[in-house]
C-alpha atoms as a PDB file:
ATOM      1  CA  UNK A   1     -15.830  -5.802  20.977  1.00  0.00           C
ATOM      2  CA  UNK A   2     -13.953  -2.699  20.095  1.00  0.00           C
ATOM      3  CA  UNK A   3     -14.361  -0.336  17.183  1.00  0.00           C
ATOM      4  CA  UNK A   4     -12.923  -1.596  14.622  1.00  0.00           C
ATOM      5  CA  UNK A   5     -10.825   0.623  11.786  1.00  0.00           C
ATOM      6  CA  UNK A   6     -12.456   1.628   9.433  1.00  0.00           C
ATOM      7  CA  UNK A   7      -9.858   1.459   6.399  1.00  0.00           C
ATOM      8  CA  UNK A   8      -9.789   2.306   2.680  1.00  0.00           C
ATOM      9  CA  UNK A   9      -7.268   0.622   0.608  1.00  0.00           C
ATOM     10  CA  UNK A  10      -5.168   2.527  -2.001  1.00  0.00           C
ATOM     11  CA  UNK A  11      -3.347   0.348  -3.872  1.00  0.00           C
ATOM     12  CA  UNK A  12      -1.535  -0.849  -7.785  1.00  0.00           C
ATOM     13  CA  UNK A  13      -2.312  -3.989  -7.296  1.00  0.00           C
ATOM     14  CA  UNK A  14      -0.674  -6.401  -9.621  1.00  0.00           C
ATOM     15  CA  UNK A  15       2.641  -4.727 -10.275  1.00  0.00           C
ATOM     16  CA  UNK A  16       4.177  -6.433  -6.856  1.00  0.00           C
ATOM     17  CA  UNK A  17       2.199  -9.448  -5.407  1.00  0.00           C
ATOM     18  CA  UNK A  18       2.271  -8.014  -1.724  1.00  0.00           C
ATOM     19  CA  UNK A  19      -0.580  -5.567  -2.410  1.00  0.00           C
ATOM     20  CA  UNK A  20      -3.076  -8.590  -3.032  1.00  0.00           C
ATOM     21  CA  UNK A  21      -1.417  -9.823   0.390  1.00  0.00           C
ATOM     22  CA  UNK A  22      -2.205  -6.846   2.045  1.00  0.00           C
ATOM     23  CA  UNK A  23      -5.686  -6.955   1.238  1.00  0.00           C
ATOM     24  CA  UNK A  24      -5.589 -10.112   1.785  1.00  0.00           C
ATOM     25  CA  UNK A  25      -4.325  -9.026   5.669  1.00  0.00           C
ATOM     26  CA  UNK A  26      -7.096  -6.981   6.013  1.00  0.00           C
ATOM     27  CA  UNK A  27      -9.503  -8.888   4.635  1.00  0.00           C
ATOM     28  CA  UNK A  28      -8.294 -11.800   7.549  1.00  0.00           C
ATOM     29  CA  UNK A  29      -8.750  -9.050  10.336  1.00  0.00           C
ATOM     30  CA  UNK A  30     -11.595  -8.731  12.435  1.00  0.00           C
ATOM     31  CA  UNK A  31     -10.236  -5.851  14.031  1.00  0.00           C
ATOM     32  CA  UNK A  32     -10.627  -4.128  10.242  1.00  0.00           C
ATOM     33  CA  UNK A  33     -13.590  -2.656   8.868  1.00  0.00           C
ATOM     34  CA  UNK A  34     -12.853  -2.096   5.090  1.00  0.00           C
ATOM     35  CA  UNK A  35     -15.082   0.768   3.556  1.00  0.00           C
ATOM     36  CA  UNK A  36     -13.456   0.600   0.268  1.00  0.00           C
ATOM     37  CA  UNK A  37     -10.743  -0.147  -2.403  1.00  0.00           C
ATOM     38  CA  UNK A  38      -9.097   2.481  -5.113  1.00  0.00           C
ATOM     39  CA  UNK A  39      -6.622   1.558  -7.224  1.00  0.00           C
ATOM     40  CA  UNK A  40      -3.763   3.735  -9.035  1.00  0.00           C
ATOM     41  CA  UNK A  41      -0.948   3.990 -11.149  1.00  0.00           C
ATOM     42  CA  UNK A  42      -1.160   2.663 -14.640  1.00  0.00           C
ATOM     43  CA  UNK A  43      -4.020   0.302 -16.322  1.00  0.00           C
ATOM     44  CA  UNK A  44      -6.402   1.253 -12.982  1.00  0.00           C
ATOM     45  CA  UNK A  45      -9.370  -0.211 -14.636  1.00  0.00           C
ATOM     46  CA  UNK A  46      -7.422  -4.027 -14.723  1.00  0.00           C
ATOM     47  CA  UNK A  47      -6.598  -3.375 -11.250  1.00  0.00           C
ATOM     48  CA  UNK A  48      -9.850  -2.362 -10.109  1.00  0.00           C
ATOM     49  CA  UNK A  49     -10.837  -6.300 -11.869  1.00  0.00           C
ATOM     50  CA  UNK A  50      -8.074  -7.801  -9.649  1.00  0.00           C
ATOM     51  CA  UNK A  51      -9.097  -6.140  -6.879  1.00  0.00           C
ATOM     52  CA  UNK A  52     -12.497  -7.311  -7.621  1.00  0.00           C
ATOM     53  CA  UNK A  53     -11.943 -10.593  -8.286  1.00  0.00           C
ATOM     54  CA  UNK A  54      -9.966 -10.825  -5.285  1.00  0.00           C
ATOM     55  CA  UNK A  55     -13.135  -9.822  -2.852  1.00  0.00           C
ATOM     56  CA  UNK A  56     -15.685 -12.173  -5.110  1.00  0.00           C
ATOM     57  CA  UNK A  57     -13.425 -14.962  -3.916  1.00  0.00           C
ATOM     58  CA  UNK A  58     -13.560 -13.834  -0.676  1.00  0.00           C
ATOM     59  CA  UNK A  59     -17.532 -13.881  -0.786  1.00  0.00           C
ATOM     60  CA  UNK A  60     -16.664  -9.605  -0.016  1.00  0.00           C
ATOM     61  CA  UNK A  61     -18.749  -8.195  -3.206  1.00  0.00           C
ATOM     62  CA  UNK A  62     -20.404  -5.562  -0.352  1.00  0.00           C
ATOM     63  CA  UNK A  63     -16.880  -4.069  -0.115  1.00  0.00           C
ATOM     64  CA  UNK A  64     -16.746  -0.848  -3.427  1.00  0.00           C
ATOM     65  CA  UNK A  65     -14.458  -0.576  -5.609  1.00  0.00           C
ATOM     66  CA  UNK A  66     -13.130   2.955  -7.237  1.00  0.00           C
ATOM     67  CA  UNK A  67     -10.701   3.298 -10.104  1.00  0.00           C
ATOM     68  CA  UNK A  68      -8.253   6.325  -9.798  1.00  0.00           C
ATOM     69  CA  UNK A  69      -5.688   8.268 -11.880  1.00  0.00           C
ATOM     70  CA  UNK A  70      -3.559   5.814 -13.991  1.00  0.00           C
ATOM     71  CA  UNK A  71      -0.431   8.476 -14.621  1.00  0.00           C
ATOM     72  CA  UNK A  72       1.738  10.406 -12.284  1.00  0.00           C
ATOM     73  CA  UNK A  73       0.635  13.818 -11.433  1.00  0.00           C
ATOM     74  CA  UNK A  74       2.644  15.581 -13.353  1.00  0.00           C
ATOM     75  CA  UNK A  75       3.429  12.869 -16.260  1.00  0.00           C
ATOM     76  CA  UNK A  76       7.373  13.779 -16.042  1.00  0.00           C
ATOM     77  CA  UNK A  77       8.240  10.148 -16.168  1.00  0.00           C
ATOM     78  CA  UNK A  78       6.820   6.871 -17.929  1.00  0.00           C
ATOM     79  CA  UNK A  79       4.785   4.624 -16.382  1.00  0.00           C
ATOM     80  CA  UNK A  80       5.958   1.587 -15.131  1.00  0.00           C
ATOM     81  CA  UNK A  81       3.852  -2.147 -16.331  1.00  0.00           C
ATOM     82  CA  UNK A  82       6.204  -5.335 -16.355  1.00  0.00           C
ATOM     83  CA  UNK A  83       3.341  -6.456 -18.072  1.00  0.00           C
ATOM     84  CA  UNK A  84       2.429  -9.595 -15.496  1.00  0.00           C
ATOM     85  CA  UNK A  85      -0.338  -8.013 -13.708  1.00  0.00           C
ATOM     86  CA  UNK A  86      -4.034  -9.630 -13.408  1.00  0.00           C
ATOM     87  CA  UNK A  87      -2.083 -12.871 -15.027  1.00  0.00           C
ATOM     88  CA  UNK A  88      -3.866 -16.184 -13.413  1.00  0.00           C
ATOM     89  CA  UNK A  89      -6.758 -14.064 -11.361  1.00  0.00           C
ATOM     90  CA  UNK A  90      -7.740 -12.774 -14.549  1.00  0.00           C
ATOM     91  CA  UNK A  91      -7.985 -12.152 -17.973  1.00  0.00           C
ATOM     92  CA  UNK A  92      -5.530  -9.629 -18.875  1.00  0.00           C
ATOM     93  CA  UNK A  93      -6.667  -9.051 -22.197  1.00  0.00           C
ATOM     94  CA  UNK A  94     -10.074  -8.236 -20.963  1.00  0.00           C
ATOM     95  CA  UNK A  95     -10.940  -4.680 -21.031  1.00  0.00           C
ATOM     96  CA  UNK A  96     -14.477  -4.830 -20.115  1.00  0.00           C
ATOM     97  CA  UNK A  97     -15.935  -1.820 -18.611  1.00  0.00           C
ATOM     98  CA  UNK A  98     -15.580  -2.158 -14.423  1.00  0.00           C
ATOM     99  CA  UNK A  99     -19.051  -1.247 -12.837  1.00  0.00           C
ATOM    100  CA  UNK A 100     -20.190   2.372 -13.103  1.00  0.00           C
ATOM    101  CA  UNK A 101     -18.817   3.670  -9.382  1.00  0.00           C
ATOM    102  CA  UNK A 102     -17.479   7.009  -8.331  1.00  0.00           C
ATOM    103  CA  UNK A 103     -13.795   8.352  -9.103  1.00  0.00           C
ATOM    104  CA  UNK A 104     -11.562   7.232  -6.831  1.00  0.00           C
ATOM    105  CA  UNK A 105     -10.962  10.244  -5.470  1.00  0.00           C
ATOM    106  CA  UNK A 106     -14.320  11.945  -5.157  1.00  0.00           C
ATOM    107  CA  UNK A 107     -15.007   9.108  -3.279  1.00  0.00           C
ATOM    108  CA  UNK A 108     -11.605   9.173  -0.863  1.00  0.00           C
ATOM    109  CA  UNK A 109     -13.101  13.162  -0.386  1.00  0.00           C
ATOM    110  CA  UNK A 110     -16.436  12.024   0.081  1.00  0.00           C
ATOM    111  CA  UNK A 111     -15.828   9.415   2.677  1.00  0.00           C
ATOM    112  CA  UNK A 112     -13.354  10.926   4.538  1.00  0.00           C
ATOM    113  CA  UNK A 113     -14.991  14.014   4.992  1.00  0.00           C
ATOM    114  CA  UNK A 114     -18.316  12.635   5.678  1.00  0.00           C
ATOM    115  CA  UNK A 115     -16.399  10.725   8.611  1.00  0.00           C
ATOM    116  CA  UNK A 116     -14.260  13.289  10.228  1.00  0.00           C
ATOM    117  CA  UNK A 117     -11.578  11.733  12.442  1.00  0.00           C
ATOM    118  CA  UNK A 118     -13.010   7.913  11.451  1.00  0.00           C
ATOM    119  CA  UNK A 119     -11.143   6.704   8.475  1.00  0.00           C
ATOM    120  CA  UNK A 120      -7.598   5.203   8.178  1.00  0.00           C
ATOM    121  CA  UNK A 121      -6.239   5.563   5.141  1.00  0.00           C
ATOM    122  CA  UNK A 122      -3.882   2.588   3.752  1.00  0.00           C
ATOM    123  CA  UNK A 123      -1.529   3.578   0.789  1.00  0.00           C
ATOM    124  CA  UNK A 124       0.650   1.060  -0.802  1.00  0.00           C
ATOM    125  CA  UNK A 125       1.110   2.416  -3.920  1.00  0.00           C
ATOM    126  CA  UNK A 126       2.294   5.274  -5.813  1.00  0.00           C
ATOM    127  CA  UNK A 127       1.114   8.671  -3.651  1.00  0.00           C
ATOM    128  CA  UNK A 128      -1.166  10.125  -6.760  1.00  0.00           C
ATOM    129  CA  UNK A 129      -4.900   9.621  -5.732  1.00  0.00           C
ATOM    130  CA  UNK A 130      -3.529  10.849  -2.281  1.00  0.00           C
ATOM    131  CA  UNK A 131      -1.828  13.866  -3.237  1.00  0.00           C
ATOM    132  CA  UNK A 132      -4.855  15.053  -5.991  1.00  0.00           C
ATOM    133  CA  UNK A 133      -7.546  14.495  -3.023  1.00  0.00           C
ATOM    134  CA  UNK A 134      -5.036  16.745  -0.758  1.00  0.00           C
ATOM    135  CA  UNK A 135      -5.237  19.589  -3.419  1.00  0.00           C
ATOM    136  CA  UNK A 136      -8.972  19.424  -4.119  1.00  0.00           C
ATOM    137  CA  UNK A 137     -10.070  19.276  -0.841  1.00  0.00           C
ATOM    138  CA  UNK A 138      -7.607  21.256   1.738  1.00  0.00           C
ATOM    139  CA  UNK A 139      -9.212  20.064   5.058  1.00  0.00           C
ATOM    140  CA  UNK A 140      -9.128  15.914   3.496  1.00  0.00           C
ATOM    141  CA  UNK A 141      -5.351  15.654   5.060  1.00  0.00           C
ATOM    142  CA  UNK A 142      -6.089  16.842   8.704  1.00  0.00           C
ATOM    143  CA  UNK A 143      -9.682  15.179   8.446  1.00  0.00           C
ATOM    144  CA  UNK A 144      -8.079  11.126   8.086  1.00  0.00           C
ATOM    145  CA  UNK A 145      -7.655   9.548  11.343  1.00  0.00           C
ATOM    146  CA  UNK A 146      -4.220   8.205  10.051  1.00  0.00           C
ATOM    147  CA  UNK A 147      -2.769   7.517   6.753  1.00  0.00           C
ATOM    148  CA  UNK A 148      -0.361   4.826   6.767  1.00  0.00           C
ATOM    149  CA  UNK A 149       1.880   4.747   3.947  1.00  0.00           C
ATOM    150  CA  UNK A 150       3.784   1.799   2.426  1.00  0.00           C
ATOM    151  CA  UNK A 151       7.398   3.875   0.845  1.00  0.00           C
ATOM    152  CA  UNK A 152      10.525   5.140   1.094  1.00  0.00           C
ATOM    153  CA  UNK A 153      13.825   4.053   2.168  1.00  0.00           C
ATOM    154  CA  UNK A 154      15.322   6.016   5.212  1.00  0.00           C
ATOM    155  CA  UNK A 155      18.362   4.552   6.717  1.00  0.00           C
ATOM    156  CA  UNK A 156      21.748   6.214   4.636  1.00  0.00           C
ATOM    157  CA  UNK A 157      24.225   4.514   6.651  1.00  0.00           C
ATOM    158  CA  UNK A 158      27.136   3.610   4.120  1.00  0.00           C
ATOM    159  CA  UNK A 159      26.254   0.472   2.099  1.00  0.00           C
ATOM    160  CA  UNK A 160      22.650   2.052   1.649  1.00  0.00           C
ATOM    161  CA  UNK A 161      23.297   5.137  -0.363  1.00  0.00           C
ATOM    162  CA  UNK A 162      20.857   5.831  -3.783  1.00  0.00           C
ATOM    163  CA  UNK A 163      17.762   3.736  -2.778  1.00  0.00           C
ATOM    164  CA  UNK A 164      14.873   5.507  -3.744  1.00  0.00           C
ATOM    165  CA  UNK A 165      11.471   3.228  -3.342  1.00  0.00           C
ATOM    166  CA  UNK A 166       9.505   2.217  -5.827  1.00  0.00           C
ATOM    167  CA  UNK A 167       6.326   3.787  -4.693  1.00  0.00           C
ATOM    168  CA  UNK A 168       7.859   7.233  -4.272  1.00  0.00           C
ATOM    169  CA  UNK A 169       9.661   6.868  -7.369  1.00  0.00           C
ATOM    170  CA  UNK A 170       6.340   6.096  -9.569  1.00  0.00           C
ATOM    171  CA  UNK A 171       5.294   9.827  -8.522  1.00  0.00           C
ATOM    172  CA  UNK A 172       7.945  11.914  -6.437  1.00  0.00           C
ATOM    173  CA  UNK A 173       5.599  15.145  -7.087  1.00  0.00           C
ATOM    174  CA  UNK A 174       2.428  13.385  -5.354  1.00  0.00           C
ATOM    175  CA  UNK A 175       4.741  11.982  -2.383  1.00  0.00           C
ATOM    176  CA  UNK A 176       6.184  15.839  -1.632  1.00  0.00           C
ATOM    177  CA  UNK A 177       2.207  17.193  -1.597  1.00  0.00           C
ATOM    178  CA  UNK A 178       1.492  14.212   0.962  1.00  0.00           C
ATOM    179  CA  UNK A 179       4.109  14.732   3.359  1.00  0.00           C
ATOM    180  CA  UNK A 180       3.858  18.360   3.288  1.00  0.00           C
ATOM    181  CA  UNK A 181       0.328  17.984   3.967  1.00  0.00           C
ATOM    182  CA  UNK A 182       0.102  17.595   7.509  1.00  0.00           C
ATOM    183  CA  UNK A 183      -1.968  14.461   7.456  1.00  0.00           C
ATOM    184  CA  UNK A 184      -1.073  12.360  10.671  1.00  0.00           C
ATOM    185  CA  UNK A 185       1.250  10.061   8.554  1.00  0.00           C
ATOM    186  CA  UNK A 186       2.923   6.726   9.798  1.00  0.00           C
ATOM    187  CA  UNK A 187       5.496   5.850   7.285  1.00  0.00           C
ATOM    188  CA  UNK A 188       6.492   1.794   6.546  1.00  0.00           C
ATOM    189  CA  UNK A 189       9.352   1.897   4.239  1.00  0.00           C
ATOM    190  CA  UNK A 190      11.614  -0.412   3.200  1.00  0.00           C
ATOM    191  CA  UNK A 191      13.921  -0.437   6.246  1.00  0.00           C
ATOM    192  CA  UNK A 192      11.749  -2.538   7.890  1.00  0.00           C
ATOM    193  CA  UNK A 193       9.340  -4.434   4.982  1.00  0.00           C
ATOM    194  CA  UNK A 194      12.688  -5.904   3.594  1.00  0.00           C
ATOM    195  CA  UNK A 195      13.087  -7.789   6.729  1.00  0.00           C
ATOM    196  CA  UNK A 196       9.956  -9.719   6.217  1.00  0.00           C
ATOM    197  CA  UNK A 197       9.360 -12.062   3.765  1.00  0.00           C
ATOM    198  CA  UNK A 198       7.193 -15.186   2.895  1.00  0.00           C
ATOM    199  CA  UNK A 199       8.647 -18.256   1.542  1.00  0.00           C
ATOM    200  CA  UNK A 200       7.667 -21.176  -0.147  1.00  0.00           C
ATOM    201  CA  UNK A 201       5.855 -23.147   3.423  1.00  0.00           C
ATOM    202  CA  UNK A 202       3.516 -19.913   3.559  1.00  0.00           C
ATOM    203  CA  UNK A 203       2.689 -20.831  -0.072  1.00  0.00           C
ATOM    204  CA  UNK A 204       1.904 -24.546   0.959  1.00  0.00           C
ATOM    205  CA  UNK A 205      -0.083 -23.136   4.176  1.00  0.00           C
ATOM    206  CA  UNK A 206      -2.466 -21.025   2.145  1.00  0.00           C
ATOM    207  CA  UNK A 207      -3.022 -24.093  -0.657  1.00  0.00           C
ATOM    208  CA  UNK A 208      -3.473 -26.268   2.454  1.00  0.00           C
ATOM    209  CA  UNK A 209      -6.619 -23.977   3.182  1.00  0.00           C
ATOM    210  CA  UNK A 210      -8.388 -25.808   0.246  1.00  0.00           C
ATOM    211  CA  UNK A 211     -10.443 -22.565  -0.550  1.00  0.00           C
ATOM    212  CA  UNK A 212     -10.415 -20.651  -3.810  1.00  0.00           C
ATOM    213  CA  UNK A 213      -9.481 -17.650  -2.274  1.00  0.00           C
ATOM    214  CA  UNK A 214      -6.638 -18.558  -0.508  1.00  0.00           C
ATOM    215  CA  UNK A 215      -5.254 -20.743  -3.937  1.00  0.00           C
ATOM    216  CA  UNK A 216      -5.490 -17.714  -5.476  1.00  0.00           C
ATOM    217  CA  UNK A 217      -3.480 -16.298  -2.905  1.00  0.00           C
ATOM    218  CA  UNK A 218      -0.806 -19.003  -3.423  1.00  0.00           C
ATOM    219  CA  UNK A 219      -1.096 -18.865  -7.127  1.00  0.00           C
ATOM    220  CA  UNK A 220      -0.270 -15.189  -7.284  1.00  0.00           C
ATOM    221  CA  UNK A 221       2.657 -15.379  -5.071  1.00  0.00           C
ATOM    222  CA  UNK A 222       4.190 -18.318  -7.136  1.00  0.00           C
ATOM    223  CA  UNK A 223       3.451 -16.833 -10.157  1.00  0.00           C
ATOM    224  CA  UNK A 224       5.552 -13.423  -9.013  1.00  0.00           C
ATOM    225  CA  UNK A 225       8.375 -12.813 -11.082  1.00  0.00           C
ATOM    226  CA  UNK A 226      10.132 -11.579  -7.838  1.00  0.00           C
ATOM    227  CA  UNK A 227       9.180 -14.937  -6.057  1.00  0.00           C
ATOM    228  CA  UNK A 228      10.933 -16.758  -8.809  1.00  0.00           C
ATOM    229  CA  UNK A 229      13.906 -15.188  -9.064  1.00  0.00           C
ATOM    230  CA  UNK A 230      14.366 -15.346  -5.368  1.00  0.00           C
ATOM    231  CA  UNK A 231      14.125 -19.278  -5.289  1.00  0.00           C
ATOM    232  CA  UNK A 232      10.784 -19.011  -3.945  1.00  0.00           C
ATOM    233  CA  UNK A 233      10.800 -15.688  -1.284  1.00  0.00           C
ATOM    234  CA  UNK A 234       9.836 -12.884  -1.414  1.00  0.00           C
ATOM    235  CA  UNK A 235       9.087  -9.093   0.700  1.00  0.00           C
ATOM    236  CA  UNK A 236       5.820  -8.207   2.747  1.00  0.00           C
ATOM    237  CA  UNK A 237       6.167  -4.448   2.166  1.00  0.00           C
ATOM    238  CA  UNK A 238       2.233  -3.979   1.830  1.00  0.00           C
ATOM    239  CA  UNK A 239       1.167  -6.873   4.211  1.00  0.00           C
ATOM    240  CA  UNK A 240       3.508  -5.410   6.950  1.00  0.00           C
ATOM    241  CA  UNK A 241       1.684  -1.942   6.654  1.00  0.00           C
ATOM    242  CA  UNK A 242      -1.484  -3.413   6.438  1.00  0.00           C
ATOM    243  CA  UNK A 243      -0.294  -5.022  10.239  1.00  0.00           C
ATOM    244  CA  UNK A 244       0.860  -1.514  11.122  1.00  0.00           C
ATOM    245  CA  UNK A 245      -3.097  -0.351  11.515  1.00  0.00           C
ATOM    246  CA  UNK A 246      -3.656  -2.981  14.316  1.00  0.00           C
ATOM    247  CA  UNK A 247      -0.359  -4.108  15.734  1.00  0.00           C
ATOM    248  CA  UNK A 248       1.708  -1.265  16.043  1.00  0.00           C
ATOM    249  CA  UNK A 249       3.264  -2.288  18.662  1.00  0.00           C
ATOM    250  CA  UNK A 250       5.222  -4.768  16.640  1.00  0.00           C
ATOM    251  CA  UNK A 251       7.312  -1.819  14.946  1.00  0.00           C
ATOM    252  CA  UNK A 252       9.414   0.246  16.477  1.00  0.00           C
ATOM    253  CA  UNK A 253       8.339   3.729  15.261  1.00  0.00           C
ATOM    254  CA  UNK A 254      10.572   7.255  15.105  1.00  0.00           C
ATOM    255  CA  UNK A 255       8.970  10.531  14.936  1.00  0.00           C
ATOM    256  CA  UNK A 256      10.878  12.310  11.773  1.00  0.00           C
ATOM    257  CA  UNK A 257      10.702  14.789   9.439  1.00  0.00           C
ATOM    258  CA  UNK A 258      10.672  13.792   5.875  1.00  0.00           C
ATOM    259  CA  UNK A 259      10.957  15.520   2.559  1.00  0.00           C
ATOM    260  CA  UNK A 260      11.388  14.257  -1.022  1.00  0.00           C
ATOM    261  CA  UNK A 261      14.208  14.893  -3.582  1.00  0.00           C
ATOM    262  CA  UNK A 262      12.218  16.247  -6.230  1.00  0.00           C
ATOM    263  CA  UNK A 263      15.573  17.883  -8.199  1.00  0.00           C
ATOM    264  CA  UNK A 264      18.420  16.051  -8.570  1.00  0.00           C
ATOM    265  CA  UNK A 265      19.295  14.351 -11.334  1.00  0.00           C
ATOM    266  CA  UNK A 266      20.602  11.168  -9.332  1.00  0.00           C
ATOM    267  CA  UNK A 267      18.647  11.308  -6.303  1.00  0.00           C
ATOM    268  CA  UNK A 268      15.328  11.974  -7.708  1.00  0.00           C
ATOM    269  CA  UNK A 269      12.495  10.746  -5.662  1.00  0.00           C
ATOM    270  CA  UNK A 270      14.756   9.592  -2.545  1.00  0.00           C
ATOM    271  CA  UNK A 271      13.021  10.186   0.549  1.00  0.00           C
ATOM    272  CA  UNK A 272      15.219  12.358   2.986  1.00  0.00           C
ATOM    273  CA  UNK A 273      14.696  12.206   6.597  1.00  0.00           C
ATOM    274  CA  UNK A 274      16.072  14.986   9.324  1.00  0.00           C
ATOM    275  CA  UNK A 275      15.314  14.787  13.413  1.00  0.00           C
ATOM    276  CA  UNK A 276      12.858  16.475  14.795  1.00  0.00           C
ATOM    277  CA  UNK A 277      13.619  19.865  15.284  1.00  0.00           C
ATOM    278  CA  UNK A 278      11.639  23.487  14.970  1.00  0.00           C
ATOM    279  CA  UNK A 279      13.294  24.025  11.959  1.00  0.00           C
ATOM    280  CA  UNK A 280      12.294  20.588  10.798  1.00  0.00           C
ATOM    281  CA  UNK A 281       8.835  19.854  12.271  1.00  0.00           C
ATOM    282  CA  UNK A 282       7.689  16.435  12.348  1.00  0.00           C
ATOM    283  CA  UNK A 283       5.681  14.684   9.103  1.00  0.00           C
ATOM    284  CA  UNK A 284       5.204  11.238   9.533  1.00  0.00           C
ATOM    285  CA  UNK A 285       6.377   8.332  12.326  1.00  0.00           C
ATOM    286  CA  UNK A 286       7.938   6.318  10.556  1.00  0.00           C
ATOM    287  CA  UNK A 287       9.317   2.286  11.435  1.00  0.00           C
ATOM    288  CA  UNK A 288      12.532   1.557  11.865  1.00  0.00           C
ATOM    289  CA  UNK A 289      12.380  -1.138  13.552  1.00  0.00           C
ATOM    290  CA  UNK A 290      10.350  -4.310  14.118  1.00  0.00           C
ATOM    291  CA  UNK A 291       9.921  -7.499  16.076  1.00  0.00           C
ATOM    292  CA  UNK A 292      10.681  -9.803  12.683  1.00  0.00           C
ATOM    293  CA  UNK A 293       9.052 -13.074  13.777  1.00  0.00           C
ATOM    294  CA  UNK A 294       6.172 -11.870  15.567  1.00  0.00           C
ATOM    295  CA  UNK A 295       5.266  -9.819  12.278  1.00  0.00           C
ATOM    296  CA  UNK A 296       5.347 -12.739   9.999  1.00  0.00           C
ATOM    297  CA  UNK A 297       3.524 -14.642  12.525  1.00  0.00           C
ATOM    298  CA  UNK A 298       0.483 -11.949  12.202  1.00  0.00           C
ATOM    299  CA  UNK A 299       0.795 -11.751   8.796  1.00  0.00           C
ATOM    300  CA  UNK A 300       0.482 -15.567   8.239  1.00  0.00           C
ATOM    301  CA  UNK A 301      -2.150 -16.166  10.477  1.00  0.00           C
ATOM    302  CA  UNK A 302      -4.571 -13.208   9.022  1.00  0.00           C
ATOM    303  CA  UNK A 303      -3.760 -14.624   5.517  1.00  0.00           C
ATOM    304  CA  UNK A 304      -4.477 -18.135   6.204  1.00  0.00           C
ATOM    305  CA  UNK A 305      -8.025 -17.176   7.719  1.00  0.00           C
END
């Protein structure tokens, strides 16, 4: 059997149900070897619980935890909490200490440069505990084996102007030190997770599993505001990227050069992409396209394990 990835999970879990999907995705995949969760962005210690939770479900309570930096690098703007997250996996209003484990980024340094070349890192949220571990330690970008990144919004064909992504958006000054970096970066953004979604059958086909994991699963998509509103749909961003680590060949990927708006007033934290050139050396490959049905397949299959 091949190697398998070895893969830490970044995430702020809770905000969006997809990042509980994505770990869900990797949990699902025997072709993923996951060395450890840290969470970011806001209440971190509620998401490290989720996250938690989640793996006690799955009978995964080998897999650590680490909670990371809760505001945005340089705290310019407020933090966003709708205020829904941990709601049905667990008890928001608990604040009970998490156990006693590492910083989330000492341990992203530790592991990643105790395992030069090995480890894949997976980022689906904001870019903070990313950046932060970039500026401690200089060699931690060029040391990750890849660092796949759920964000952004690249296409600005007319009819797509002033989309900036929520994940770049949470911390625009953490997402410009990570793609200036030089890490070898493969981008997901929204040009492509937009086209997948999971609807109201997926729901059914998890609850049909009959496991407490996989209701939970079901529970927190239903319970998503963004389900709801949708009449019961709703986006794979995280899952998809999650997919990117062992079926790239699913996307369609462009080698680009990517900066973020950091100044303007309207454009703030808009991801801007330029071709390849030697002016404009590459930062990430990034998907622009993907094979739609084939994706959701994957997706389905690895969450209904």
């Amino acid at each position: 059997m091949a190697i398998p990835h070895r893969v830490i999970l970044d995430t702020d879990i809770g905000t969006d149900v997809d990042d509980i999907l994505a770990l869900g995705v990797l949990l699902g995949s025997p072709e993923v070897r996951i060395e450890g969760v840290t969470t970011v962005y806001g209440n971190v210690n509620l998401r490290s619980r989720m996250v938690l939770r989640t793996l006690a479900l799955a009978g995964r309570n080998d897999i650590p935890v680490h909670a990371g930096i809760g505001k945005p690098m340089l705290g310019l703007d407020p933090i966003y909490w709708p205020g829904h997250e941990g709601i049905g996996l667990i008890d928001a209003s608990d604040y009970s200490p998490i156990p006693d484990t590492p910083h989330a980024v000492d341990f992203l340094i530790q592991h990643v440069m105790d395992n030069p070349g090995e480890i894949t890192l997976l980022a689906v949220g904001p870019l903070t505990n990313v950046a932060i571990a970039c500026i401690r330690e200089p060699r931690f970008a060029q040391t990750l084996k890849r660092l796949v990144i759920m964000g952004g919004k690249i296409n600005t064909a007319p009819g797509n102007w002033g989309v900036a992504e929520h994940n770049i958006t949470c911390d625009p000054e953490a997402a410009h030190v990570v793609f200036a970096s030089g890490a070898p970066i493969e981008l997901v953004p929204l040009d492509v997770t937009l086209r997948a979604t999971i609807t109201q059958s997926g729901v059914n086909a998890l609850r049909g599993r009959g496991t407490p994991f996989h209701d939970a699963l079901a529970d927190q998509i239903a319970r998503y505001p963004g389900f709801v509103q949708r009449g019961g749909k709703t986006f794979l961003h995280d899952p998809l990227a999650a997919m990117a680590i062992f079926r790239p060949e699913l996307l369609t990927w462009v080698p680009l050069n990517i900066q973020v708006e950091l100044k303007g007033s309207l454009t703030r934290a808009m991801t801007v992409a330029h071709t390849v050139t030697d002016d404009h050396p590459i930062t990430a490959t990034v998907a622009m396209d993907l094979d739609r049905a084939a994706c959701e397949a994957v997706i389905a299959e690895r969450l209904e394990r």
